[in-house]
Protein backbone atom coordinates (compact mmCIF):
# COMPACT_ATOMS: atom_id res chain seq x y z
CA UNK A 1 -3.23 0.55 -3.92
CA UNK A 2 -6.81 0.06 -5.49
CA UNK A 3 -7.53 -3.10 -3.72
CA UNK A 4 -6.08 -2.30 -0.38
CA UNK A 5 -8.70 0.79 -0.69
CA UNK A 6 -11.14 -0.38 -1.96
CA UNK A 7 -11.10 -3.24 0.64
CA UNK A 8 -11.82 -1.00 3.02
CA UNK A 9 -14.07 0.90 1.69
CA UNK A 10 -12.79 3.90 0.81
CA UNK A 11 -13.54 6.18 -2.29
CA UNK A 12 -10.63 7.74 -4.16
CA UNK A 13 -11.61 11.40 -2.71
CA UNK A 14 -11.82 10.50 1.15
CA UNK A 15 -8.50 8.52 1.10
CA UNK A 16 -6.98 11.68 -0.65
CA UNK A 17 -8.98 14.11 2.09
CA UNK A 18 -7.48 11.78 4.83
CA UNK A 19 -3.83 12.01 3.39
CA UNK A 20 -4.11 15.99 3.46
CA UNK A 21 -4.84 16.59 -0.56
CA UNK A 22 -6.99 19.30 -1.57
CA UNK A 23 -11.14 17.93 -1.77
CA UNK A 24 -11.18 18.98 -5.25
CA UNK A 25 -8.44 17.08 -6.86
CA UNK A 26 -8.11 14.69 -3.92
CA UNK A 27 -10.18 12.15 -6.54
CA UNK A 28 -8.23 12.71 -9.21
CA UNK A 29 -5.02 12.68 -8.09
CA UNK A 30 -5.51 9.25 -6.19
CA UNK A 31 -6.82 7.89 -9.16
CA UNK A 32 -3.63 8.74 -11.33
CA UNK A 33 -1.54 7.65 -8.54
CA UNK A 34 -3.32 4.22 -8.79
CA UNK A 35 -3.00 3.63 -12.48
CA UNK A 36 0.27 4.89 -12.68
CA UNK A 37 0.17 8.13 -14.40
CA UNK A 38 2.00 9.59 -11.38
CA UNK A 39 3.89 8.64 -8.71
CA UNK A 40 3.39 10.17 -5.03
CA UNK A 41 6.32 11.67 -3.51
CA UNK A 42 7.81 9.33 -0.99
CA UNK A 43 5.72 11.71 2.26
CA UNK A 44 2.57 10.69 0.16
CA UNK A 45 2.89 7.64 0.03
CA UNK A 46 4.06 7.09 3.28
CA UNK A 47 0.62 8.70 4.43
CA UNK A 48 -1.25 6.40 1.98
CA UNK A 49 0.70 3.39 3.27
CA UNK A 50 -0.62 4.35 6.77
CA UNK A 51 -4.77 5.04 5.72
CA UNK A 52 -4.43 2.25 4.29
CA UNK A 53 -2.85 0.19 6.89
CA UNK A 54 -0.09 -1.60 4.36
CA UNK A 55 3.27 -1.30 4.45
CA UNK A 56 5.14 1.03 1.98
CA UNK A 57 7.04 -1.86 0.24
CA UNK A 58 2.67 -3.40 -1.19
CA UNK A 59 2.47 -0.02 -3.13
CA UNK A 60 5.41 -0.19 -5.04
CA UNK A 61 4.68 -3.95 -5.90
CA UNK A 62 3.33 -4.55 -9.27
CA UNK A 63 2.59 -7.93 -8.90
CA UNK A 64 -0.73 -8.89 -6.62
CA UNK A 65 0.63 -11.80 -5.38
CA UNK A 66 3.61 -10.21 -4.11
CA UNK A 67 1.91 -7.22 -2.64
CA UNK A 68 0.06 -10.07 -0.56
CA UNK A 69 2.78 -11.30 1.00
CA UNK A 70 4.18 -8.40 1.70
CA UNK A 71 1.06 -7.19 3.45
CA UNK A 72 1.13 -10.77 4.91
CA UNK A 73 4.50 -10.76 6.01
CA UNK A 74 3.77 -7.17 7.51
CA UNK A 75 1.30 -8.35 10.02
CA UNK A 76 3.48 -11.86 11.44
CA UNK A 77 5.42 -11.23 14.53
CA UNK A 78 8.57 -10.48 14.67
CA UNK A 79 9.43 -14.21 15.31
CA UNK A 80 7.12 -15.33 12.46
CA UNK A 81 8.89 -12.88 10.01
CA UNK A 82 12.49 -14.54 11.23
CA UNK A 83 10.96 -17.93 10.37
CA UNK A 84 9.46 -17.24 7.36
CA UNK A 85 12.65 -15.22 5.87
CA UNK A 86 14.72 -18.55 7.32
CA UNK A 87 12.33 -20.84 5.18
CA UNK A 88 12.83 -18.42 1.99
CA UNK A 89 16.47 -18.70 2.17
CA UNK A 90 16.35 -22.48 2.71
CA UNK A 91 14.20 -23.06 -0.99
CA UNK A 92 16.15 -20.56 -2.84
């Protein structure tokens, strides 16, 4: 969640303003929900998901280099995402 915000610029307390949290723990609450101490409620993170422009699957990846192709993956057409899932299932 971290990176995806912080890639686009986005303090802790605006992204939790934009998602509908109160301005005085919006910081603090995005912060715990990005180093795990809590986890959103599913409507939260939905909402963060959308600000941020990722799908819901990259914030409940805890590997980076899954979370990228996720976000990847998110972004191919619909016929990209066929080929690329055919191609997966063909190596493993």
């Amino acid at each position: 969640m971290r990176q995806a915000r912080e890639r686009l610029g986005l303090p802790q307390d605006k992204l939790g303003v934009m998602i509908g949290l109160d301005e005085e723990t919006a910081s603090a609450r995005i912060s715990r929900y990005e180093t795990g101490v809590h986890e959103p409620q599913i409507a939260i993170a939905r909402s963060i998901a959308k600000v941020l422009k990722v799908p819901l699957a990259y914030l409940y990846c805890d590997e980076e280099d899954l979370a990228s192709i996720i976000e990847g993956a998110a972004r191919l057409s619909a016929q990209d995402r066929t080929t690329l899932v055919e191609s997966i299932h063909k190596r493993c």
